[in-house]
N, C-alpha and C. Protein backbone atom coordinates (compact mmCIF):
# COMPACT_ATOMS: atom_id res chain seq x y z
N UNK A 1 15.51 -1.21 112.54
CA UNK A 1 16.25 -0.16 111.85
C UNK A 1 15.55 1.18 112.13
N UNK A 2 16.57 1.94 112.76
CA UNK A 2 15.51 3.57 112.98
C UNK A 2 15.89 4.18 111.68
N UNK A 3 15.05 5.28 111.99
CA UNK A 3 15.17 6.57 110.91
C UNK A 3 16.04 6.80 110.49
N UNK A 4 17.32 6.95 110.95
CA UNK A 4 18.66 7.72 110.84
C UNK A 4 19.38 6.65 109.99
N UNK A 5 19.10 5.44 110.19
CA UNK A 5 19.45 4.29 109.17
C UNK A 5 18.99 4.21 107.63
N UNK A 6 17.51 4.16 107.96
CA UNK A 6 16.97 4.11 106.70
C UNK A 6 16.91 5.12 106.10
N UNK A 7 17.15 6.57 105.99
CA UNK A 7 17.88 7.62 105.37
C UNK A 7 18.92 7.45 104.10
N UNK A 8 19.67 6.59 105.05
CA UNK A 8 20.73 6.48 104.29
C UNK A 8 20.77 5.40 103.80
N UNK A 9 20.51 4.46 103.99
CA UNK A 9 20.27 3.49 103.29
C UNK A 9 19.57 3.40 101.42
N UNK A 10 18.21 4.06 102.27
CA UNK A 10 16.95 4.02 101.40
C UNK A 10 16.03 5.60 101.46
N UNK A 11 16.59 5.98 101.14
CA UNK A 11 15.69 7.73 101.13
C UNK A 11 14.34 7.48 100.89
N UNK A 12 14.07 7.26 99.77
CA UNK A 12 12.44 7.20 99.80
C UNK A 12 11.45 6.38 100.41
N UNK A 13 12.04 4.93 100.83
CA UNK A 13 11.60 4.18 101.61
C UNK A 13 11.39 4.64 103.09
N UNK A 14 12.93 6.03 103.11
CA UNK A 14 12.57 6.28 104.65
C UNK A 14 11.30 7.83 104.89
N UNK A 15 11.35 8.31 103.74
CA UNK A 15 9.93 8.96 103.74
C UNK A 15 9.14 8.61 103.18
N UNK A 16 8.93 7.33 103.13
CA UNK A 16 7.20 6.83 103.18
C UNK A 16 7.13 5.91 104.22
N UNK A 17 7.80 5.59 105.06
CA UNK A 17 7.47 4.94 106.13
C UNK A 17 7.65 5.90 107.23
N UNK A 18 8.56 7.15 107.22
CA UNK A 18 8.05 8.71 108.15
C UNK A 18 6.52 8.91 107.76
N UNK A 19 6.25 9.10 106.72
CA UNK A 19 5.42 10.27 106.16
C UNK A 19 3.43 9.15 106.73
N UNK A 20 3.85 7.74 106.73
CA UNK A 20 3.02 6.60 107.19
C UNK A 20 2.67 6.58 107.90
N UNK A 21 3.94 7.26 109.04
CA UNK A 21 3.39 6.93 110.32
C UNK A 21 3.49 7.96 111.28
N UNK A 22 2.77 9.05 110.61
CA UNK A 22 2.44 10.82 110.69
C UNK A 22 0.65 10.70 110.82
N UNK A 23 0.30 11.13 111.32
CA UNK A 23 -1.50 11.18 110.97
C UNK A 23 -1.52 12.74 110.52
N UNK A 24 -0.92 13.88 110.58
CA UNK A 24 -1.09 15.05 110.23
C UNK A 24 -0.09 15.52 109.77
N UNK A 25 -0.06 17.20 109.07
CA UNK A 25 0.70 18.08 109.42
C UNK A 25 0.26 19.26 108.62
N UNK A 26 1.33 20.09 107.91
CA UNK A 26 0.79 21.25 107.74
C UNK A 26 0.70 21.75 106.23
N UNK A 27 -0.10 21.37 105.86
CA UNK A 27 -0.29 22.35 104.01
C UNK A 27 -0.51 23.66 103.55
N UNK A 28 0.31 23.94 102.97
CA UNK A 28 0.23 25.84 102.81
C UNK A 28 0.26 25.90 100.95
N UNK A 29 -0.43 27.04 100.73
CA UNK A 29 0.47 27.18 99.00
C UNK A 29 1.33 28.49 99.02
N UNK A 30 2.11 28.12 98.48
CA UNK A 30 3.30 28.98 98.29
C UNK A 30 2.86 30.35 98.03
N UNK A 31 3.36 31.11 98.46
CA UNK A 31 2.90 32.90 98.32
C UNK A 31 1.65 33.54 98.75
N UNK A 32 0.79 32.46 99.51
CA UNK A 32 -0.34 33.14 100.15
C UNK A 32 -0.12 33.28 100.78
N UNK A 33 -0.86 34.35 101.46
CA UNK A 33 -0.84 35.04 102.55
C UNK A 33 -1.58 34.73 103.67
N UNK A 34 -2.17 33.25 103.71
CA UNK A 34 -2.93 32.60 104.99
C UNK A 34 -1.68 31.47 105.13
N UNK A 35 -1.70 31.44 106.59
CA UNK A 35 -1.17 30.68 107.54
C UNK A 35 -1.27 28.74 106.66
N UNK A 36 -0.37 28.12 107.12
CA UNK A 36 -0.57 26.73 106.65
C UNK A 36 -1.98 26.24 107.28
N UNK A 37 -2.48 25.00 107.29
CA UNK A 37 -3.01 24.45 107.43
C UNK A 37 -2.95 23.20 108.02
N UNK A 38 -3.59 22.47 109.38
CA UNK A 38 -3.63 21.14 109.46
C UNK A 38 -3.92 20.31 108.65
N UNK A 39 -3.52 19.50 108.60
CA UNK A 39 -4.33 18.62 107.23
C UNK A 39 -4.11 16.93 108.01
N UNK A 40 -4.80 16.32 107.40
CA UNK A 40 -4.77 14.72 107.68
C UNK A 40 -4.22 14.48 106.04
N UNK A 41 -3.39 13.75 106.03
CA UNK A 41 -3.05 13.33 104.53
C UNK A 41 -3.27 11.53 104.44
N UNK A 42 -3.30 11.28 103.47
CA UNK A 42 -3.58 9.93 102.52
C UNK A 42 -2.68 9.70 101.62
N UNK A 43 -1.78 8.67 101.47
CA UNK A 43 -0.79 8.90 100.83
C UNK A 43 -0.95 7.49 99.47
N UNK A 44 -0.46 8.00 98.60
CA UNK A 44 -0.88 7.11 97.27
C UNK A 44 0.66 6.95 96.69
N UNK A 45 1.72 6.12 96.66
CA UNK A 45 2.47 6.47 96.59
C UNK A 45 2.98 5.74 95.48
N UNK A 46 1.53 4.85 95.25
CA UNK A 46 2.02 4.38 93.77
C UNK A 46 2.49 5.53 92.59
N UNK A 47 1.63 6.71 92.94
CA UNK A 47 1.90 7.73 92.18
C UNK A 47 2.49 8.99 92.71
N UNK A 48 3.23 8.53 93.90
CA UNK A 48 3.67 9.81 94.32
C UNK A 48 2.94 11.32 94.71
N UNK A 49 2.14 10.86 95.12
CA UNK A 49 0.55 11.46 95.12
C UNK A 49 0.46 11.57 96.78
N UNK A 50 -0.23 12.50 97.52
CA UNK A 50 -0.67 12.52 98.70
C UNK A 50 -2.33 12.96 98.17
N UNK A 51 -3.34 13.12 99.24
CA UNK A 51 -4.84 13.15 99.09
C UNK A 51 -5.14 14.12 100.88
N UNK A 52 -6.32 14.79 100.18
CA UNK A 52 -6.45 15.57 101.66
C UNK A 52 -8.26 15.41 101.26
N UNK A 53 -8.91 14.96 102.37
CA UNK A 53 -10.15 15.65 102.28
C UNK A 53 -10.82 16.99 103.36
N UNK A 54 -11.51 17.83 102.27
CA UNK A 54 -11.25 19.00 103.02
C UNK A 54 -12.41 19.69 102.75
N UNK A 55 -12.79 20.82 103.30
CA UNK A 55 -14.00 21.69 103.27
C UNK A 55 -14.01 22.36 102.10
N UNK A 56 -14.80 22.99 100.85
CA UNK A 56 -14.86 23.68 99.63
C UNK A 56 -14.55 25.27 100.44
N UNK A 57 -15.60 25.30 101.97
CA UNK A 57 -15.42 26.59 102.39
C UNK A 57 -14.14 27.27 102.78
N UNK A 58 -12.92 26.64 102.94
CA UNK A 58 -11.85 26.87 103.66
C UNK A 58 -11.00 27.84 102.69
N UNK A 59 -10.19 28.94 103.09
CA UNK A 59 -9.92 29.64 102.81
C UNK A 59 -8.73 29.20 101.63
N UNK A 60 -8.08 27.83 101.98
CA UNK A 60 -6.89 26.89 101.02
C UNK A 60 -7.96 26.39 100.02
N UNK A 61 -9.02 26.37 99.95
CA UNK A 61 -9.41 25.58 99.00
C UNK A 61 -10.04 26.84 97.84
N UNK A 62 -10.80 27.32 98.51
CA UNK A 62 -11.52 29.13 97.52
C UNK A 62 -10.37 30.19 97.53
N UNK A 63 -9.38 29.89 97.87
CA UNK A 63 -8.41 30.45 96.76
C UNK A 63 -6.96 29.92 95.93
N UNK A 64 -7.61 28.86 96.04
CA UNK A 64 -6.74 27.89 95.07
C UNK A 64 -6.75 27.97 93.82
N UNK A 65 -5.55 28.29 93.19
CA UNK A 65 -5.59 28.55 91.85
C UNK A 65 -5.10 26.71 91.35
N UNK A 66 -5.73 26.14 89.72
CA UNK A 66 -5.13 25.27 89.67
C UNK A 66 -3.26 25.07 89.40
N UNK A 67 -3.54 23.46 90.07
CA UNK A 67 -1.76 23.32 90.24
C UNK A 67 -0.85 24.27 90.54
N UNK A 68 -1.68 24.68 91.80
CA UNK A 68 -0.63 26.26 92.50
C UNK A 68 0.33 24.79 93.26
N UNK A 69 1.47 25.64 93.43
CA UNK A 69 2.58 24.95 94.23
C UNK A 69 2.62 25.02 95.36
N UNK A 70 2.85 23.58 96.38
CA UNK A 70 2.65 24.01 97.51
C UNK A 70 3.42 22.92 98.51
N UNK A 71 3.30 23.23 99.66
CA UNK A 71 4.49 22.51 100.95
C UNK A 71 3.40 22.12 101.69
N UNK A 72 3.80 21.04 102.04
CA UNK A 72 3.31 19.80 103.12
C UNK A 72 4.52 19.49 103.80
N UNK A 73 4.15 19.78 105.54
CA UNK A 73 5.17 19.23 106.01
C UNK A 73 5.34 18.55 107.69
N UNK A 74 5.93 17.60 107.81
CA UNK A 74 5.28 16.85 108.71
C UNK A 74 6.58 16.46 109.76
N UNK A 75 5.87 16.07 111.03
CA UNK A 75 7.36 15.54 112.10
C UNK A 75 7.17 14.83 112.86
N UNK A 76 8.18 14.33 113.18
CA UNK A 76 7.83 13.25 113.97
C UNK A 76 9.27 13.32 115.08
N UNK A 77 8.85 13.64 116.39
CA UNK A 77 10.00 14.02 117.27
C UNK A 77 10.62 12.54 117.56
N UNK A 78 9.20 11.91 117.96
CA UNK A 78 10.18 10.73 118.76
C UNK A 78 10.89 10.38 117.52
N UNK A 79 10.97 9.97 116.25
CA UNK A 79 11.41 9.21 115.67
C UNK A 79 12.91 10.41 115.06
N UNK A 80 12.98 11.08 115.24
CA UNK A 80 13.84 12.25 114.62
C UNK A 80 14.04 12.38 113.11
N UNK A 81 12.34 12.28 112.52
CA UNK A 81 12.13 12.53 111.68
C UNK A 81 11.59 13.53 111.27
N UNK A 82 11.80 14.49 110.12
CA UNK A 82 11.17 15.52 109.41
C UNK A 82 11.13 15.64 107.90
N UNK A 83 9.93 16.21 107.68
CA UNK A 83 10.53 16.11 105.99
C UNK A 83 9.18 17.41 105.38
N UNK A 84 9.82 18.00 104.51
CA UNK A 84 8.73 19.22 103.45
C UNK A 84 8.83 18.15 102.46
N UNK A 85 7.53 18.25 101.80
CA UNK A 85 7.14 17.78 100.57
C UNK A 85 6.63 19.14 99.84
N UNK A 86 7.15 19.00 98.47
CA UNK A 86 7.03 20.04 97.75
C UNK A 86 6.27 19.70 96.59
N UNK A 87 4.45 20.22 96.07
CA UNK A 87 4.11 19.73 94.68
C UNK A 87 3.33 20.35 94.43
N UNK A 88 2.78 19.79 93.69
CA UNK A 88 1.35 20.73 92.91
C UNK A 88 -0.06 20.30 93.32
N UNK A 89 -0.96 21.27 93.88
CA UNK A 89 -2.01 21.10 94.67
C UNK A 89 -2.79 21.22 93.73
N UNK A 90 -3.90 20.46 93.73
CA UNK A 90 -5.35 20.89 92.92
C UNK A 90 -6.44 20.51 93.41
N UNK A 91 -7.58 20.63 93.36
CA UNK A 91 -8.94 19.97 93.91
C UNK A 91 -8.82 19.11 92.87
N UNK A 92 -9.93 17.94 93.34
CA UNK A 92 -10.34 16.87 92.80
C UNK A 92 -11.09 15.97 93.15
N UNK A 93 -12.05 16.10 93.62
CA UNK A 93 -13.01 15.44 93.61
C UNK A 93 -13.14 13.76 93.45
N UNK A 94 -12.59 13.09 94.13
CA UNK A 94 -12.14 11.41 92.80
C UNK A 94 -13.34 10.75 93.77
N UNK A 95 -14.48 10.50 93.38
CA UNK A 95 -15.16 9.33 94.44
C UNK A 95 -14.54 8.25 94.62
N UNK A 96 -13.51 7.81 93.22
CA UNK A 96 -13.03 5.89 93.66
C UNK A 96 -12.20 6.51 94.62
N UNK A 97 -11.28 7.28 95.05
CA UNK A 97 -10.50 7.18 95.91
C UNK A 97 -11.30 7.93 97.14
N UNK A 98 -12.42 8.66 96.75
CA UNK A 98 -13.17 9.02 98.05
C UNK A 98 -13.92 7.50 99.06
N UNK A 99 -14.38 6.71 98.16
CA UNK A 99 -14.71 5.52 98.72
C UNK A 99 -13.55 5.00 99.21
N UNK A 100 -12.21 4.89 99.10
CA UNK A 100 -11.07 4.00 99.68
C UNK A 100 -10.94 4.81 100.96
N UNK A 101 -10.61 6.15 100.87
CA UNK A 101 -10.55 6.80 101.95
C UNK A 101 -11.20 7.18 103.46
N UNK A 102 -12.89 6.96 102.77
CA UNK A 102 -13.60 7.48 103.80
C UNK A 102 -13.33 6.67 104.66
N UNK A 103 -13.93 7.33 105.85
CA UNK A 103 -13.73 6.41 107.68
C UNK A 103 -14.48 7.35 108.76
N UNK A 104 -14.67 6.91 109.34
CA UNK A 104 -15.29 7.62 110.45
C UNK A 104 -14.51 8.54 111.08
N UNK A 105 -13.53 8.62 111.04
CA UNK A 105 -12.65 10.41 111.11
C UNK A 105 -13.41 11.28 110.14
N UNK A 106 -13.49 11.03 108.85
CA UNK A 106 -13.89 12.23 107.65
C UNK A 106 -15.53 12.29 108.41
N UNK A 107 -15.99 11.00 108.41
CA UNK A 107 -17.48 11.11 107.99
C UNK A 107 -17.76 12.32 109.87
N UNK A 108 -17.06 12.68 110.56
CA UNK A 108 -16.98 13.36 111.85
C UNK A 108 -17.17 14.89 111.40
N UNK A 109 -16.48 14.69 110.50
CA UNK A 109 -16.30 16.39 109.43
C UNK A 109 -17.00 16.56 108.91
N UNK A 110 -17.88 15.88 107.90
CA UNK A 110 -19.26 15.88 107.08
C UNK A 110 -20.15 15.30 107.63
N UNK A 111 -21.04 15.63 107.65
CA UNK A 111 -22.31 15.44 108.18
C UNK A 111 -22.97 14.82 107.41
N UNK A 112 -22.63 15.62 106.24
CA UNK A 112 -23.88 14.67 104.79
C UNK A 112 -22.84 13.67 104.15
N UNK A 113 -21.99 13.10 105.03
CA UNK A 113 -21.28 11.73 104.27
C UNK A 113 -20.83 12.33 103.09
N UNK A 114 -20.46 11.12 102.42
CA UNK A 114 -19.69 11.58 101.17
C UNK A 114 -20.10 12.36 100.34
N UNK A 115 -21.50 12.61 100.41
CA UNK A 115 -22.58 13.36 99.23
C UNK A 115 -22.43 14.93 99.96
N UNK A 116 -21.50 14.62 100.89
CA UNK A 116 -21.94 16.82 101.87
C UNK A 116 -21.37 17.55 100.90
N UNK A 117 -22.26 18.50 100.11
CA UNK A 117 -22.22 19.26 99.20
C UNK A 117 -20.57 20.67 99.51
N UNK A 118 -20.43 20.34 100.71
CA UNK A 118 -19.24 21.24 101.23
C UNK A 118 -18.17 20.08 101.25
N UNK A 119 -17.92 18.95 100.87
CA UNK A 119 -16.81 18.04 100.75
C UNK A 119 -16.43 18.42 99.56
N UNK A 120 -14.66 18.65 99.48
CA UNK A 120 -13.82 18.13 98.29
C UNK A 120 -12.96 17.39 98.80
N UNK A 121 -11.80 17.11 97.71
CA UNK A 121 -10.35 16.61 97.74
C UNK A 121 -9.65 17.08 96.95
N UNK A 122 -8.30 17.38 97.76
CA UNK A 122 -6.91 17.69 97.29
C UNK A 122 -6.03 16.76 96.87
N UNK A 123 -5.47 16.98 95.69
CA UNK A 123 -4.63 16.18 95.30
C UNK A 123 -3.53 17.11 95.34
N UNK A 124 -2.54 16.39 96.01
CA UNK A 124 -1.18 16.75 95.66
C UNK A 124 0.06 15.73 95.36
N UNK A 125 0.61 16.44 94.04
CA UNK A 125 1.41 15.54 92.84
C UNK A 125 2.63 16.10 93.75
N UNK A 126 3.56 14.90 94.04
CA UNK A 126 4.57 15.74 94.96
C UNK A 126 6.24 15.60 93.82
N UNK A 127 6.95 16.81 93.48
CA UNK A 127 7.58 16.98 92.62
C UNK A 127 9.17 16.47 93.52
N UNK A 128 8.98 17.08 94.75
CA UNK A 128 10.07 17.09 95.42
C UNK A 128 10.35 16.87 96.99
N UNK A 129 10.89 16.10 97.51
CA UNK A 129 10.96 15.90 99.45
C UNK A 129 12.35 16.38 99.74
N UNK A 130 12.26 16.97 100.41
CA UNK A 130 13.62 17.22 101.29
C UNK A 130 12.95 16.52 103.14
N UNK A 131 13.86 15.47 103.73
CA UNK A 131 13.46 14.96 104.76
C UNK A 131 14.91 15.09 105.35
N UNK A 132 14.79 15.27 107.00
CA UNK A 132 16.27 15.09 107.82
C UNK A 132 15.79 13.87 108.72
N UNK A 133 16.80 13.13 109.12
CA UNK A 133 16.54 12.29 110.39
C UNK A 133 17.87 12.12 111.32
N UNK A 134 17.71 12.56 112.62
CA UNK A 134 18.44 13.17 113.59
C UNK A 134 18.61 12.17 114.01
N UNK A 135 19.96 11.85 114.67
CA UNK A 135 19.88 10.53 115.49
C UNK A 135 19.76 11.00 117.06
N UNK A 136 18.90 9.68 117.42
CA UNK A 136 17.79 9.95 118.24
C UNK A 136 18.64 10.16 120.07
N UNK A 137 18.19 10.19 120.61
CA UNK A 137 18.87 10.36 122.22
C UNK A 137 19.39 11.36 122.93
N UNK A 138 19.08 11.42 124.22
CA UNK A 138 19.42 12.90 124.90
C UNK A 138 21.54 12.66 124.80
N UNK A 139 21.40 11.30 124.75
CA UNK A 139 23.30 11.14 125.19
C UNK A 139 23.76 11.89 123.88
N UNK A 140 23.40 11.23 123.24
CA UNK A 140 24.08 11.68 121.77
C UNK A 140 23.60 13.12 121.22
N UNK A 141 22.71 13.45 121.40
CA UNK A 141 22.80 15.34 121.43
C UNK A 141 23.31 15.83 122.11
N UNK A 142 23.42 15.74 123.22
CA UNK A 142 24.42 16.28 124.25
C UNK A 142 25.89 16.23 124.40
N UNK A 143 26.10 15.05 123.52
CA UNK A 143 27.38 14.69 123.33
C UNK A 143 27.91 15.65 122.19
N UNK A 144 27.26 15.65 120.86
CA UNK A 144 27.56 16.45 119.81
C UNK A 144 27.65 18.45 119.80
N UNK A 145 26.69 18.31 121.09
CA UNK A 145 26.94 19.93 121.79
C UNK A 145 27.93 20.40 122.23
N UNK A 146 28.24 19.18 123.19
CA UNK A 146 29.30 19.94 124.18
C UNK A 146 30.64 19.54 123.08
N UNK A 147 30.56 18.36 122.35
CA UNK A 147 31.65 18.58 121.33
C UNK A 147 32.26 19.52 120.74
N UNK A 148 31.04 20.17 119.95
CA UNK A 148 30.59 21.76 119.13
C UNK A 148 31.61 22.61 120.18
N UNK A 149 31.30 23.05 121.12
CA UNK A 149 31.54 23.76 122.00
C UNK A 149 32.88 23.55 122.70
N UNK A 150 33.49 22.71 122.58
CA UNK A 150 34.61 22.79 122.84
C UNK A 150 35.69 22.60 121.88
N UNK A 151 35.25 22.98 121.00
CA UNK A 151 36.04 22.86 119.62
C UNK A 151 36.08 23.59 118.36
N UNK A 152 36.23 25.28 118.52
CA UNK A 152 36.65 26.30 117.22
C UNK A 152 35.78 25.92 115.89
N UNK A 153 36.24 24.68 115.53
CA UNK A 153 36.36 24.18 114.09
C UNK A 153 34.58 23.35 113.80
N UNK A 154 33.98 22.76 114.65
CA UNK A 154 33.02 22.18 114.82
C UNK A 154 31.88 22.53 115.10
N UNK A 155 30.48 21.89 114.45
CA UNK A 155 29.25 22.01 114.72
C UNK A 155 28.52 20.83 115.08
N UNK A 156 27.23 20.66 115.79
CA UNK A 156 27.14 19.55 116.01
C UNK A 156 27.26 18.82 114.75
N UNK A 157 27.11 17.87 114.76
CA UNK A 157 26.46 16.78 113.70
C UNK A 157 25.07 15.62 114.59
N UNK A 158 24.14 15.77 114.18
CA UNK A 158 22.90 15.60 114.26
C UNK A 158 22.03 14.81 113.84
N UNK A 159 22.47 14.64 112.25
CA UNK A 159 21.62 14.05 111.63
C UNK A 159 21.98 13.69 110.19
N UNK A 160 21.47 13.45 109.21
CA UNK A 160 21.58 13.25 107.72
C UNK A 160 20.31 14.24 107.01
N UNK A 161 20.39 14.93 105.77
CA UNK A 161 19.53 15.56 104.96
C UNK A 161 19.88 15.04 103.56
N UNK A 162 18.54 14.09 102.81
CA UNK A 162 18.13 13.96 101.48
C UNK A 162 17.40 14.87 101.04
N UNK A 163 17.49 15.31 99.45
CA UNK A 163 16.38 15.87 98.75
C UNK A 163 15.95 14.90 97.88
N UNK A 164 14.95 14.38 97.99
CA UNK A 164 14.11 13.07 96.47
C UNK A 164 13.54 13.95 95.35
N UNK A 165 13.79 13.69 94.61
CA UNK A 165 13.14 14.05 93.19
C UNK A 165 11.98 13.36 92.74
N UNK A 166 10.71 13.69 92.24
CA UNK A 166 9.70 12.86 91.75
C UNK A 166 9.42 13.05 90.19
């Protein structure tokens, strides 16, 4: 079953199995004035929760106000998946979930392991997803173009768009 299936089928099932099988993307808070951010995310979805571990020095983290609002958002071409996640960011520090998380990706970033006095974590409570999933293939975009285009009344059609509520 691709993307464009499980959309419609199952919305949230189909962004947590997008959002799974993403290793990055981009975290910003709303109304600042610095650029988003790469981020590696961790996803907890028992609680609807994503996790970032991240530098104290970074410009997203020292001017983070608590539970400022903020967008995470991630893609995935081959799969013609996309989706913004929309929630509330905060530091947090959690060692039990710092112990589940760590791996030799983080420990690459810290030097002093879990104890590096410049390690935190982000929690973000995600309130809201808006995800699209395009159906996939050069035939079938091309097909829905030249459709568009020869027809006044028409635009492609592309894809499906959910918004999830949390």
């Amino acid at each position: 079953m691709n993307a464009f299936t499980k959309i419609n089928n199952d919305p949230r099932q189909a962004l947590i199995t997008g959002v799974d099988n993403i290793r990055a993307g981009m975290l910003g808070v709303e109304g600042s004035e610095h650029p988003m951010h790469p981020m590696t995310h961790y996803a907890d979805w028992t609680n609807d929760r994503l996790w970032f571990l991240t530098s104290r020095s970074t410009t997203l983290v020292r001017e983070l106000i608590p539970r400022a609002r903020a967008n995470f958002c991630v893609m995935d071409q081959k799969a013609g998946f996309d989706a913004c996640l929309i929630g509330m960011l905060s530091q947090d520090l959690n060692r039990e979930y710092l112990d589940a998380l760590w791996s030799p990706l983080a420990a690459a970033w810290f030097k002093g392991g879990k104890s590096d006095p410049d390690l935190t974590m982000l929690r973000f409570d995600l309130t809201e997803a808006a995800l699209w999933c395009s159906s996939t293939g050069v035939l079938n975009y091309g097909f829905e173009i030249l459709k568009a285009n020869l027809s006044a009344d028409s635009t492609p059609d592309l894809g499906v768009h959910h918004v999830l509520q949390f």
